[in-house]
Protein backbone atom coordinates (compact mmCIF):
# COMPACT_ATOMS: atom_id res chain seq x y z
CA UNK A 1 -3.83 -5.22 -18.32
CA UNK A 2 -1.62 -4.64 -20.82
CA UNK A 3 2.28 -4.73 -20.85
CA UNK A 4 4.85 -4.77 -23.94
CA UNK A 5 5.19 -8.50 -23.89
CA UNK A 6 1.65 -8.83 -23.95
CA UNK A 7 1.31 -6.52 -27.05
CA UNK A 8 4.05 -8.56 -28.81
CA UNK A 9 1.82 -11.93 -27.57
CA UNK A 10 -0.85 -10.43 -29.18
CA UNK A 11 0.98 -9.12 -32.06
CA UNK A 12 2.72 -11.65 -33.29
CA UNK A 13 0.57 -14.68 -32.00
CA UNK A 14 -0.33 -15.36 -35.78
CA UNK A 15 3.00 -15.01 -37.98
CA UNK A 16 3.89 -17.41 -39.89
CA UNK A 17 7.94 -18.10 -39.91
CA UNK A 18 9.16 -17.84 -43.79
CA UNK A 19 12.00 -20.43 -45.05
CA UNK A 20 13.90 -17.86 -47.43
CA UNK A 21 15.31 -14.42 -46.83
CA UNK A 22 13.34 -12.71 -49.48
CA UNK A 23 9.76 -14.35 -47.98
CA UNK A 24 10.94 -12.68 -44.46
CA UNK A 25 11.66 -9.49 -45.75
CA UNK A 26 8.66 -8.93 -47.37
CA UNK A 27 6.32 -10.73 -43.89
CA UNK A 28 8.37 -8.40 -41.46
CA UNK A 29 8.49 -5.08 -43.73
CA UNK A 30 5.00 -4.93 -42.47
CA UNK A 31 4.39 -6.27 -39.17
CA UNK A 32 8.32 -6.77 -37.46
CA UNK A 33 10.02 -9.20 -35.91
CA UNK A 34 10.22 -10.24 -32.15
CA UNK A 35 13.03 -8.38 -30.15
CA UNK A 36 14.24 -10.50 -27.66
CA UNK A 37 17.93 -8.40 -27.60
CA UNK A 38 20.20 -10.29 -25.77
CA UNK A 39 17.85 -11.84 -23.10
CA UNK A 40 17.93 -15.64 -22.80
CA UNK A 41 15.07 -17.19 -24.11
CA UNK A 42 13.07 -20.52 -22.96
CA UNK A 43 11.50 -23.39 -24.96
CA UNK A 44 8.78 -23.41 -22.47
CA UNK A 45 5.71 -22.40 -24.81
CA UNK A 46 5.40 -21.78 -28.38
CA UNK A 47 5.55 -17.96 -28.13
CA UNK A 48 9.08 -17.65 -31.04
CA UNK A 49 7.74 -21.17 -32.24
CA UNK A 50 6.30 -21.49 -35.79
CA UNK A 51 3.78 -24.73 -34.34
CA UNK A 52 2.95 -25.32 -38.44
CA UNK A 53 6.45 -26.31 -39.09
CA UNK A 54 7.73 -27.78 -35.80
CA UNK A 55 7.55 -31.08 -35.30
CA UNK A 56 9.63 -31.46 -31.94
CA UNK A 57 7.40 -31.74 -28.84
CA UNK A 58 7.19 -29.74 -25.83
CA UNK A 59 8.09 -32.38 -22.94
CA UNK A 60 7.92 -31.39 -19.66
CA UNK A 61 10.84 -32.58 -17.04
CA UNK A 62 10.38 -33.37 -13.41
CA UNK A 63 12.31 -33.03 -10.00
CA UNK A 64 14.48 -35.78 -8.50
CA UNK A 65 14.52 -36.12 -4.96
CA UNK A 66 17.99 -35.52 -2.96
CA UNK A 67 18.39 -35.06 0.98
CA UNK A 68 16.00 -33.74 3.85
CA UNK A 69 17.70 -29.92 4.72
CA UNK A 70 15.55 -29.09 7.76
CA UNK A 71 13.54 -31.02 10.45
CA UNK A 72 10.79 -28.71 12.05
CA UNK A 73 11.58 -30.74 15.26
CA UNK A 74 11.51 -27.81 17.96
CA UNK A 75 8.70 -27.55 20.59
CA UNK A 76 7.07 -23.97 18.55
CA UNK A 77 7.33 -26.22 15.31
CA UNK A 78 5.79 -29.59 14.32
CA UNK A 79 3.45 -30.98 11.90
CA UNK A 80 1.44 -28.13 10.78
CA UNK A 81 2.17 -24.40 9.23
CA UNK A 82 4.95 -25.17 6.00
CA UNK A 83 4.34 -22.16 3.25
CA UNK A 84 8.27 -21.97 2.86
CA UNK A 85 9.55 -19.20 0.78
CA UNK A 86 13.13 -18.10 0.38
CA UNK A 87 15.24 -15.33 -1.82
CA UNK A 88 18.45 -14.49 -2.22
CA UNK A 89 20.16 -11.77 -0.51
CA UNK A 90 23.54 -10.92 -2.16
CA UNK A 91 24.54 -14.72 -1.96
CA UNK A 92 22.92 -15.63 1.93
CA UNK A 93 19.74 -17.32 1.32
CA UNK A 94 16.85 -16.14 3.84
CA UNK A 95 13.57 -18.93 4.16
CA UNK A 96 10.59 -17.59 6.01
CA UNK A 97 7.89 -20.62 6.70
CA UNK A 98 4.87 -21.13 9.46
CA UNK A 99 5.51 -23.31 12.65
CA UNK A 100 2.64 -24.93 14.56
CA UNK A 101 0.96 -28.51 15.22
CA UNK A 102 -1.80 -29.34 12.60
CA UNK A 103 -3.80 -31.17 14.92
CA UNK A 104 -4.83 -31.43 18.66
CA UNK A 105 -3.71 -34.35 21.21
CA UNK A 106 -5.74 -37.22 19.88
CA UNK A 107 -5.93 -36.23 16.22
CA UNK A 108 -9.65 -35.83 16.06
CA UNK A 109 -9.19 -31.81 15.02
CA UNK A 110 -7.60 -29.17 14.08
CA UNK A 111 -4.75 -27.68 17.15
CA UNK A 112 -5.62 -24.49 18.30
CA UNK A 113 -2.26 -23.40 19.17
CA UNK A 114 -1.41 -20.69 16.94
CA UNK A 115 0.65 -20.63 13.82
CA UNK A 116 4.73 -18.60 14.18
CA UNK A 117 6.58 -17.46 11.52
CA UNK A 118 10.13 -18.53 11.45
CA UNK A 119 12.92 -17.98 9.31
CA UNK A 120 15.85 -20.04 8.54
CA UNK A 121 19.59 -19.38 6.45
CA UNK A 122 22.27 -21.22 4.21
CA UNK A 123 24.94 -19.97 2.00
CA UNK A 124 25.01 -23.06 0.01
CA UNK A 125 21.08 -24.27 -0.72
CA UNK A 126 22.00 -27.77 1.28
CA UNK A 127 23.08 -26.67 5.04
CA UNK A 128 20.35 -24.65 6.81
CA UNK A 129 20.84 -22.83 10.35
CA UNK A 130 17.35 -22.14 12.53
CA UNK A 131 19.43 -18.92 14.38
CA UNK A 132 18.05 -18.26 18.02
CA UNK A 133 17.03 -14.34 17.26
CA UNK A 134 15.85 -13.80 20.76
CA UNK A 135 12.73 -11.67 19.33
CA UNK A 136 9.82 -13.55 20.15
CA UNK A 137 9.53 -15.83 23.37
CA UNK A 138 7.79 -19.16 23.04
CA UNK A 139 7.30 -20.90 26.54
CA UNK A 140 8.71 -17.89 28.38
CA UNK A 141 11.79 -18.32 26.62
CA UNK A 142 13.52 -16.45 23.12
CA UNK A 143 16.16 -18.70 22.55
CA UNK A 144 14.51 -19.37 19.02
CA UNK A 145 14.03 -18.60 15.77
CA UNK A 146 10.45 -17.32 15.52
CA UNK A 147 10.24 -13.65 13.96
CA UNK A 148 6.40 -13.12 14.46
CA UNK A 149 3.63 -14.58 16.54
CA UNK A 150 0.46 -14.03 17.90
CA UNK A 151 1.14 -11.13 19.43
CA UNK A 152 1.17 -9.39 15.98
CA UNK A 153 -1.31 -11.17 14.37
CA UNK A 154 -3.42 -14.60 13.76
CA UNK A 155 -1.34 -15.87 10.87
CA UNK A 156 -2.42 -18.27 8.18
CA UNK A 157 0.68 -17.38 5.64
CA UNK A 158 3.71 -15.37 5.71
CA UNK A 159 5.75 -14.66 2.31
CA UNK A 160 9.15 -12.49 2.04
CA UNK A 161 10.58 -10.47 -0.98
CA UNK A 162 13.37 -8.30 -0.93
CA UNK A 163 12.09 -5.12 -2.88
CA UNK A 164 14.17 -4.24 -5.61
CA UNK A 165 12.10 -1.16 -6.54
CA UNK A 166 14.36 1.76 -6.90
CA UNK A 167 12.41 4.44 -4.92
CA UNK A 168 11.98 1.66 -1.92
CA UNK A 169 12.53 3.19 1.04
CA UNK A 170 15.20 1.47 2.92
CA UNK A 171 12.93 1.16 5.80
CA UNK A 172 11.18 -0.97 3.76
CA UNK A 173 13.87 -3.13 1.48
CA UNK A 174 12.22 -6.18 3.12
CA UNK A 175 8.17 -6.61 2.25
CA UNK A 176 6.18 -9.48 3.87
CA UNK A 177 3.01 -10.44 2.93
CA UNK A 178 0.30 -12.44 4.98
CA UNK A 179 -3.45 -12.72 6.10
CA UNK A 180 -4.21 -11.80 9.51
CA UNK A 181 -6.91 -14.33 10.42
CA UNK A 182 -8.08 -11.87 12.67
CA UNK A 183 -9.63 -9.44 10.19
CA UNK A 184 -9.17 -11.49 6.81
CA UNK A 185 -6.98 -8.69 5.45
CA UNK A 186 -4.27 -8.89 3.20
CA UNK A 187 -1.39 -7.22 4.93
CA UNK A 188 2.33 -5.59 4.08
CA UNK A 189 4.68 -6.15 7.30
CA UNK A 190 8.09 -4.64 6.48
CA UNK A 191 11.83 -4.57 7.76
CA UNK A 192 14.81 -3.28 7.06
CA UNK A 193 17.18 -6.44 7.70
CA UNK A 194 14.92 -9.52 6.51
CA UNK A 195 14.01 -10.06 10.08
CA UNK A 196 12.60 -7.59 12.55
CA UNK A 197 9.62 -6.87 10.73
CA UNK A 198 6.36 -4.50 11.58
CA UNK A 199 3.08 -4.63 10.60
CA UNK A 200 2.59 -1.95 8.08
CA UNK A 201 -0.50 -1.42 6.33
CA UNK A 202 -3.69 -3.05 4.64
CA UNK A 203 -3.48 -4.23 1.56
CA UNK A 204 -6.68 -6.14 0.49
CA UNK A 205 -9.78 -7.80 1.51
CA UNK A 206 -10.63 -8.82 -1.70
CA UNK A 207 -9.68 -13.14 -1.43
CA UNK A 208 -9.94 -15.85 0.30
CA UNK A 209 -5.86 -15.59 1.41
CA UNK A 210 -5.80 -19.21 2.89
CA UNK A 211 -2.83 -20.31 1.09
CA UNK A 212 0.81 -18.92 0.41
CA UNK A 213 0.49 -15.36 -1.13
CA UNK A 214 3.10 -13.81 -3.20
CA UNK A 215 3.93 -10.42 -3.98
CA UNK A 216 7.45 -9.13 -6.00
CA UNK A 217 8.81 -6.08 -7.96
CA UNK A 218 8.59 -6.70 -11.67
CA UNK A 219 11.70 -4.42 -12.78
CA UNK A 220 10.47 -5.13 -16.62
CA UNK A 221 6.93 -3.31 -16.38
CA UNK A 222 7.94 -1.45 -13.60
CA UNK A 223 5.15 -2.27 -10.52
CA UNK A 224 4.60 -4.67 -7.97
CA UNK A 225 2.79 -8.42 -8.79
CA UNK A 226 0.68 -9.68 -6.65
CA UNK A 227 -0.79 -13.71 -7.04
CA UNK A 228 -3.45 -14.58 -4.26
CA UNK A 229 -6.06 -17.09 -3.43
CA UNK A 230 -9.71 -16.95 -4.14
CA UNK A 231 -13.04 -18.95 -4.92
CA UNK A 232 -15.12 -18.87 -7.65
CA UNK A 233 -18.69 -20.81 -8.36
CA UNK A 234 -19.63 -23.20 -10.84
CA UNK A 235 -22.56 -24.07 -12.59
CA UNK A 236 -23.82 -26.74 -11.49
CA UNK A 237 -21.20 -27.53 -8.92
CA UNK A 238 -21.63 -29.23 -5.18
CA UNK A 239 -18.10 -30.01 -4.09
CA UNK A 240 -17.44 -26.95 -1.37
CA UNK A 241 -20.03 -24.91 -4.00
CA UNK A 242 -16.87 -24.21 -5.83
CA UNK A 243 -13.10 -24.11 -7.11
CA UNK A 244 -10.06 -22.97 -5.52
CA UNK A 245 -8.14 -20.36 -7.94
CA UNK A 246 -5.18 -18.37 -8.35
CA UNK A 247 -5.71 -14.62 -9.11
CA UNK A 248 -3.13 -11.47 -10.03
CA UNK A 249 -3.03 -7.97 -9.05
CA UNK A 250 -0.71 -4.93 -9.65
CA UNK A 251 0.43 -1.84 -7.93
CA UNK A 252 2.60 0.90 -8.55
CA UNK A 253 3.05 1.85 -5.13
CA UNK A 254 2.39 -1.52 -2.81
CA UNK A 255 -0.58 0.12 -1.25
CA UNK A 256 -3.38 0.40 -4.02
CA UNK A 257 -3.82 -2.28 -5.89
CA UNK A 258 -6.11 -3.31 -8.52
CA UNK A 259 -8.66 -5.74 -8.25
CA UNK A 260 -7.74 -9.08 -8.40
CA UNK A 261 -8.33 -11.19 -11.89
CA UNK A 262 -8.09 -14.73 -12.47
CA UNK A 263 -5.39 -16.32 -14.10
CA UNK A 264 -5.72 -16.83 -18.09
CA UNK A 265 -5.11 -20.43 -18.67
CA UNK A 266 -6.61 -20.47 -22.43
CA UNK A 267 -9.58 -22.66 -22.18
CA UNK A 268 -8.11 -25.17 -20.10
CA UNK A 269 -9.58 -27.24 -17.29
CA UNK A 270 -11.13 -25.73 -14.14
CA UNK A 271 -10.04 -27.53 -11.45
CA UNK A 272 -9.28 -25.96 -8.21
CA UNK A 273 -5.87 -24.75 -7.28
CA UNK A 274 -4.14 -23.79 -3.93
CA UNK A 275 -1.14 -22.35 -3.86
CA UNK A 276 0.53 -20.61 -6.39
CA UNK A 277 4.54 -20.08 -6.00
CA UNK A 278 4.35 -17.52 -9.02
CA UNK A 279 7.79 -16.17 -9.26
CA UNK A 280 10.14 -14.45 -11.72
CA UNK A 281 12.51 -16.97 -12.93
CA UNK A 282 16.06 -16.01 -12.14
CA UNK A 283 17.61 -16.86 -15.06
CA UNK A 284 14.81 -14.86 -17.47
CA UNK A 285 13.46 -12.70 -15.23
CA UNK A 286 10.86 -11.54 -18.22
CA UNK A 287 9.86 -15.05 -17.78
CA UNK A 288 7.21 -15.92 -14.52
CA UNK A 289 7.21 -19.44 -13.49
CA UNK A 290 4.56 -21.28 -10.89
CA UNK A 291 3.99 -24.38 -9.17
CA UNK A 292 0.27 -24.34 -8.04
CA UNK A 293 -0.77 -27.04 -6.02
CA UNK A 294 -3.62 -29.07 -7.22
CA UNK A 295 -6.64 -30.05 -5.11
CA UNK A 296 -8.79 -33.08 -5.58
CA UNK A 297 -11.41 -33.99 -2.86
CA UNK A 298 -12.65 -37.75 -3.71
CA UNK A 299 -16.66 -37.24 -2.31
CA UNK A 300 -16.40 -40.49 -0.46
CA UNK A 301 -14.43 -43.18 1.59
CA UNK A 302 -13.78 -45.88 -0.43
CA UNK A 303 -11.45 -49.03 0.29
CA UNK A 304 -8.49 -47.57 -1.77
CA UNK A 305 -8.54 -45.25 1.23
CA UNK A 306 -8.59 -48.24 3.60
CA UNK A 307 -5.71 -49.73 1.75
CA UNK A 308 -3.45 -46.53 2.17
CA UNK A 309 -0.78 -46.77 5.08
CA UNK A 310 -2.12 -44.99 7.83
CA UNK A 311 -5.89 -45.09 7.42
CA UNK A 312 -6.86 -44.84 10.59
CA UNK A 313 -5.30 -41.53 10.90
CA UNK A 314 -7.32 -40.15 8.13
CA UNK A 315 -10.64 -41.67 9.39
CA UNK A 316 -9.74 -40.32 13.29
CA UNK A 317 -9.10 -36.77 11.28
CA UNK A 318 -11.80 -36.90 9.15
CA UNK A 319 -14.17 -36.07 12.31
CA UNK A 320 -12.96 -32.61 12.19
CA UNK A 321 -13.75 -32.51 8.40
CA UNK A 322 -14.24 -34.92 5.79
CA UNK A 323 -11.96 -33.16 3.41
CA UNK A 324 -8.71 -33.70 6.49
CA UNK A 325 -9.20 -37.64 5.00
CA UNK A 326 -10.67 -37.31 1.76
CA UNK A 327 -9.12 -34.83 0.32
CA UNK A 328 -4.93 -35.24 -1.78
CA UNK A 329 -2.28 -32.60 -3.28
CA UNK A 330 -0.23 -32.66 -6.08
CA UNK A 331 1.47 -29.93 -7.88
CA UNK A 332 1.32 -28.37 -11.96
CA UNK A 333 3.84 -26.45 -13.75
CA UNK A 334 2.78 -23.26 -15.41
CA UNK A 335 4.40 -20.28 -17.09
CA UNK A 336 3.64 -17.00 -18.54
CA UNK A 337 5.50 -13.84 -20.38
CA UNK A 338 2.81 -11.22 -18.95
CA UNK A 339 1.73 -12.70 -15.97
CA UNK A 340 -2.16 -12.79 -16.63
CA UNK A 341 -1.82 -15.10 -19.47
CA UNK A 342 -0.65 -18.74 -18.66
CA UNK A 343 0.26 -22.07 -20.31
CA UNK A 344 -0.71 -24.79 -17.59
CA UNK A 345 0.79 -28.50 -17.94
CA UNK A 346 -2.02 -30.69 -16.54
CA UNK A 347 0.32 -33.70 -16.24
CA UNK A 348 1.74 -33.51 -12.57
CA UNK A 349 4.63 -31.67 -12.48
CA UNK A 350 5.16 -33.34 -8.87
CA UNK A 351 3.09 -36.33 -7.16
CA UNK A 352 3.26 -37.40 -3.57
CA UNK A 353 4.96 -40.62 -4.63
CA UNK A 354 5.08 -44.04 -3.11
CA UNK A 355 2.65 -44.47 -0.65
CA UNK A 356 4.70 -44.43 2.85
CA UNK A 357 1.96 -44.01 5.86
CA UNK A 358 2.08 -40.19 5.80
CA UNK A 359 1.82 -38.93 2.26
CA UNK A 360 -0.77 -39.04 -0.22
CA UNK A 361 -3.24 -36.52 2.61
CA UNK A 362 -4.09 -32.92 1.91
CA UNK A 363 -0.59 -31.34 1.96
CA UNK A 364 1.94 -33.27 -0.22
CA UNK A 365 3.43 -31.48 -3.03
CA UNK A 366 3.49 -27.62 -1.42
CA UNK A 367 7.35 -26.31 -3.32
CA UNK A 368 8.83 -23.37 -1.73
CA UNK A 369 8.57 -19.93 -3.59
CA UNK A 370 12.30 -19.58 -4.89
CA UNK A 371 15.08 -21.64 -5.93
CA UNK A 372 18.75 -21.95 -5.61
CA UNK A 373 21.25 -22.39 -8.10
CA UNK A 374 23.56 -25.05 -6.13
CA UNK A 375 26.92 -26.90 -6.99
CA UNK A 376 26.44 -30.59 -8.08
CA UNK A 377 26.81 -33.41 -5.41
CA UNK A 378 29.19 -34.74 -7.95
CA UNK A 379 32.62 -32.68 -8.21
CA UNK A 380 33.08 -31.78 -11.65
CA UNK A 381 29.41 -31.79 -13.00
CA UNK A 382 27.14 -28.01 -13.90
CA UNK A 383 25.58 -26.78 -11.18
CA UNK A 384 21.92 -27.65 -10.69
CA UNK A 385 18.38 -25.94 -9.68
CA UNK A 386 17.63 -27.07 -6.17
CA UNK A 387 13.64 -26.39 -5.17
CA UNK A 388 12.61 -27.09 -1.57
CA UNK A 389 9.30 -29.13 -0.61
CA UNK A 390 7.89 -29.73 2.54
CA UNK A 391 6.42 -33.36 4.03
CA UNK A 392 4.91 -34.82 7.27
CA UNK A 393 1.66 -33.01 6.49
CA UNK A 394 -0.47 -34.17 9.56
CA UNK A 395 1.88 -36.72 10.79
CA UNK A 396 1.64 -35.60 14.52
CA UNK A 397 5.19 -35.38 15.41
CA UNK A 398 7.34 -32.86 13.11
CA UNK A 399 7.67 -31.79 9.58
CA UNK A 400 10.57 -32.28 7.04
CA UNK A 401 11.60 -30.46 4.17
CA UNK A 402 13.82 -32.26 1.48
CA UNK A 403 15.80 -30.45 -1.70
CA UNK A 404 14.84 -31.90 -5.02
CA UNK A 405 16.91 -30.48 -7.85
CA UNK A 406 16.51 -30.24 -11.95
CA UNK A 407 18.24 -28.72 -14.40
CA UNK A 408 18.57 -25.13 -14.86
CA UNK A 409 15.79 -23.99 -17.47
CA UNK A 410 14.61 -27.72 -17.24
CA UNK A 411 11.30 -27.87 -16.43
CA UNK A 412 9.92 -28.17 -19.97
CA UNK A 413 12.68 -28.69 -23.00
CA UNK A 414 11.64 -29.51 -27.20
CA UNK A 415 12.37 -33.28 -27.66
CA UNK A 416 12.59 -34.83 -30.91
CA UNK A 417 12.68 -39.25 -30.23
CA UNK A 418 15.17 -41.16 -32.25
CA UNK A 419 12.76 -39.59 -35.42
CA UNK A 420 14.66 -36.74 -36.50
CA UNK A 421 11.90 -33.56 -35.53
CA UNK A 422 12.60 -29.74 -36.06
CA UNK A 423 11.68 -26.16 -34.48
CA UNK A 424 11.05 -23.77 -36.55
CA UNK A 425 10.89 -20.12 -34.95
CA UNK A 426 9.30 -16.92 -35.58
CA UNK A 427 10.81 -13.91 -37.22
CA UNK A 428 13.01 -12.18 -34.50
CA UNK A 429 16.10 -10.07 -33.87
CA UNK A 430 19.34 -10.45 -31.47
CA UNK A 431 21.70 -8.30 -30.37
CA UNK A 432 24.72 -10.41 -29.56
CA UNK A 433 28.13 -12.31 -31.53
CA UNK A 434 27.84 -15.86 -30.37
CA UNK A 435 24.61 -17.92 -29.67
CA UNK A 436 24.92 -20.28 -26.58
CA UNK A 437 22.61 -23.53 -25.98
CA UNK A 438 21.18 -26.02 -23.16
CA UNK A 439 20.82 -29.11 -24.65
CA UNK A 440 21.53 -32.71 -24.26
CA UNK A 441 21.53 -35.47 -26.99
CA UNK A 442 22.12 -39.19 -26.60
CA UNK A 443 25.13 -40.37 -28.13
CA UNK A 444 23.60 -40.99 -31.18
CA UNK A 445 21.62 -37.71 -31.12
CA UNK A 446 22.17 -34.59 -32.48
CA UNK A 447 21.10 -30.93 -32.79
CA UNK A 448 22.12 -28.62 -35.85
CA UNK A 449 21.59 -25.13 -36.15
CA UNK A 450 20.23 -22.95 -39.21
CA UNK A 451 20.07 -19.06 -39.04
CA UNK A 452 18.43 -17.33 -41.89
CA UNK A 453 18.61 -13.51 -42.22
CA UNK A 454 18.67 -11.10 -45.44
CA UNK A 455 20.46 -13.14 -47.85
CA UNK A 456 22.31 -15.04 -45.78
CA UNK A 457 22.31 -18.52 -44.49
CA UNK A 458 24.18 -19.82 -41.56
CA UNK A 459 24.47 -23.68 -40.35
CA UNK A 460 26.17 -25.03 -37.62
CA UNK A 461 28.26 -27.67 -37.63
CA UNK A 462 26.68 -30.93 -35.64
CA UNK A 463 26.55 -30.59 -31.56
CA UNK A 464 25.73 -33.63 -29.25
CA UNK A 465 26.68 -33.93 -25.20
CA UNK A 466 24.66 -32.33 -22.33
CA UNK A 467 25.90 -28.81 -21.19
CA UNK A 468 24.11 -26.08 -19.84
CA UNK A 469 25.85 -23.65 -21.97
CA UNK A 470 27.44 -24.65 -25.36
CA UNK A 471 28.53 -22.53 -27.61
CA UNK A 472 27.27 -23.09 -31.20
CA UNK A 473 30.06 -22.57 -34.02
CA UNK A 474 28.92 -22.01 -37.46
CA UNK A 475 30.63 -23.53 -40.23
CA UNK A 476 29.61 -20.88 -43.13
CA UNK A 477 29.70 -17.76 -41.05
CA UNK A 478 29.76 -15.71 -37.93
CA UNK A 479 26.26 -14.86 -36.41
CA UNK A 480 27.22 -11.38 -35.11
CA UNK A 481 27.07 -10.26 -38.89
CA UNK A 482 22.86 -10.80 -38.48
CA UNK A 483 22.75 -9.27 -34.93
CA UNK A 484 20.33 -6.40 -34.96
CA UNK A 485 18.92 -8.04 -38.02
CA UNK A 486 15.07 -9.96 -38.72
CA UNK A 487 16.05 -13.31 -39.00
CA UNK A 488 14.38 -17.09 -38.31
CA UNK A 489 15.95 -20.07 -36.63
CA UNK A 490 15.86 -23.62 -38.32
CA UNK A 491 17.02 -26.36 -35.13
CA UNK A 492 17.00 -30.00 -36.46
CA UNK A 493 17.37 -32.56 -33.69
CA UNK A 494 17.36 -36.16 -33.17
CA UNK A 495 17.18 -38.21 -29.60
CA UNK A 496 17.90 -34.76 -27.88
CA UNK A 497 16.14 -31.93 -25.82
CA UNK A 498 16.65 -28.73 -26.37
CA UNK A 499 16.01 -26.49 -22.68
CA UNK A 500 16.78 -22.76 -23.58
CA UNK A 501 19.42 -20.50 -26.18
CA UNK A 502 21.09 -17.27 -25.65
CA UNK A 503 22.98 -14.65 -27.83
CA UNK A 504 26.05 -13.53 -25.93
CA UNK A 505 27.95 -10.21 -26.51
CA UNK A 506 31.51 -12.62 -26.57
């Protein structure tokens, strides 16, 4: 499917970015630069990037652990279910998740209690309140926080969007998606407050849907997104007689969609993926960011296994399945400008860390869909991206979830070492007066600026520090006399990272 992004993906995929005004004149007379207006744009692929001129090096970042937010430590919850997702609603922050016990009293198999979907609030990303709602009764009591049981269906997953479609009924400003286990549909549930929701219609049957699914409203094409679970066969292949993917889907009205295609990851590796946490990112919303969880089944026990605190969990757990022992999580960072099309860091974005009796099992490394932009645990400092992450995976008592935070636009930045590098960019035009950076240097380090538009040449004067938002003074020139206008961008940087840039109206 094709969208405008994907055209100018397409389009532009092989222009070279000239060094002198007259060369870029002449290149964009006949094809035209990249628009990106006023929108701020991310160093997270090489999309504006000129790759035979830049030598800087795409370096992906990583999430540092902070303190456990909620303990899933009430008689409906415990060590199964997880599949947190949250949003923002006008500054309260709403997270929906599954409650249930993973496994049955002496940890041989899976529990057959049945999953709840529960919901959680902050107004700050670090305090969390479970409200007693008084909807659904667990125990003969509704002096909880459960939103949907059994009752309505056999859940597996449960994922919450607030619909920012302008013809959404308000009926339906709320849209949840989830599997019913009962018929292996797809389904919509909606509400009109984020809480008392109703099971609405069918969706789709086509997927697997054992995972986290995620739908949203992409205001920039102008339909609904939809990112699912499904299986596909290999040649050759005798693990499970297949892999675990990740596949997209569209609607225009939330009720037909399209068939669902697998993700576009260029060629890479295929190796199976669970969940997906495909979202827009709220800073660049024409920007979609995920964190699929990767899963690797070893075939066999081995004594690395034994030597794992609490093997004889796994072995007692691998009667139900092999896989419940064998089988470890991590999770990959990917992004993409149309949403089919995806650039896929096979380093681990996040591992299951030091081994400490209940991690490294099928489970670890599951991030919420959503993030929160929250203030610093140290007064004075920017405020940083907090991502939730859920552990205690088949631990047979409860389940935590912890906030890990990272800089805002810092998954993956340009480096240059103590080696001076440079970026060279595309043709493009702004729209804009002043151009704003993220960036941090070392003290020694350094990052200077070089616009060149018809006939004119701008350089910045020499920034170093670590800001979120910078502004970049020129020393020959103000940049609002090339806004509108096809121009390339020279960055030369030493010991530094550069995250993201942005060309403000002031």
């Amino acid at each position: 499917m094709k969208s405008s992004t994907l055209w100018a993906l397409l389009a532009f995929s092989t222009l070279a970015s000239l060094a002198s005004a007259t060369a870029l004149a002449q290149d964009t007379a006949s094809v035209g630069p990249i628009d990106i207006g006023s929108r701020r744009e991310l160093f997270w692929d090489d999309y504006l990037i000129n790759p035979e001129k830049t030598t800087a090096v795409l370096t992906l970042h990583h999430l540092q652990p902070r303190e456990v937010v909620i303990n899933s430590d009430e008689p409906w919850e415990g060590d199964g279910g997880g599949y947190y997702n949250l949003l923002n609603d006008d500054g309260l922050y709403r997270m929906y998740y599954l409650a249930g016990k993973q496994l049955n009293a002496d940890g041989t198999n899976l529990s057959t209690q049945p999953f709840v979907v529960c919901y959680a609030e902050s107004r700050d990303g670090k305090t969390w309140v479970k409200p007693h709602l008084g909807i659904c009764a667990f125990n003969g009591m509704k002096e909880n926080n459960i939103i949907l049981d059994s009752a309505t269906a056999r859940f597996d997953n449960f994922s919450v969007f607030k619909d920012a479609n302008p013809a959404c009924l308000p009926t339906e400003r709320y849209k949840g998606v989830g599997v019913d286990c009962n018929d292996h549909y797809l389904w919509c549930f909606t509400s009109a407050d984020g809480i008392h929701f109703v099971k609405a219609w069918q969706m789709t049957n086509k997927g697997k849907f054992d995972t986290l699914n995620i739908a949203f409203w992409d205001r920039n094409n102008h339909q609904y997104r939809g990112y699912i679970r499904d299986f596909h066969s290999i040649p050759g292949g005798d693990l499970n007689a297949g892999v675990r993917d990740v596949r997209w889907m569209v609607s225009k009205d939330f009720k037909d969609w399209s068939d669902p295609v697998l993700l576009d990851f260029g060629g890479a590796d295929d190796y199976p993926l669970y969940t997906n946490a495909a979202q827009p990112y709220y800073r660049a919303d024409h920007m979609f960011v995920g964190f699929p969880t990767r899963y690797v089944e070893r075939r066999e026990w081995t004594d690395n296994f034994a030597q794992i605190p609490g093997a004889e969990r796994r072995r007692a757990r691998m009667q139900g399945h092999p896989r419940f022992g064998l089988a470890v999580t991590d999770c990959v960072f990917m992004s993409s400008r149309d949403g089919a099309t995806w650039k896929r860091w096979d380093e681990a974005f996040m591992s299951p860390g030091p081994e400490d009796g209940y991690n490294w099992v099928y489970g670890d490394c599951y991030p919420a869909v959503g993030m929160i932009e929250t203030a610093n645990d140290q007064p004075g400092l920017p405020n940083e991206l907090s991502m939730y992450v859920p552990s205690g995976h088949w631990n047979m008592k409860y389940h935590t979830v912890r906030r890990y935070t990272i800089r805002p636009d810092g998954f993956v930045s340009f480096n240059a070492p103590y080696k001076t590098a440079t970026i060279v960019t595309k043709p493009f035009v702004f729209t804009g007066k002043m151009l704003s950076m993220n960036f941090s240097t070392s003290a020694l380090g350094y990052v200077r600026m070089r616009l060149i538009g018809e006939g004119q040449v701008l350089d910045s004067i020499e920034l170093f520090g670590d800001t979120l938002d910078r502004k970049v003074t020129f020393e020959s020139g103000d940049p609002a006399v090339l806004s509108g206008k096809p121009v390339t961008m020279e960055i030369t940087l030493r010991d530094a990272d550069i995250y993201s840039f942005k060309f403000n109206a002031e």
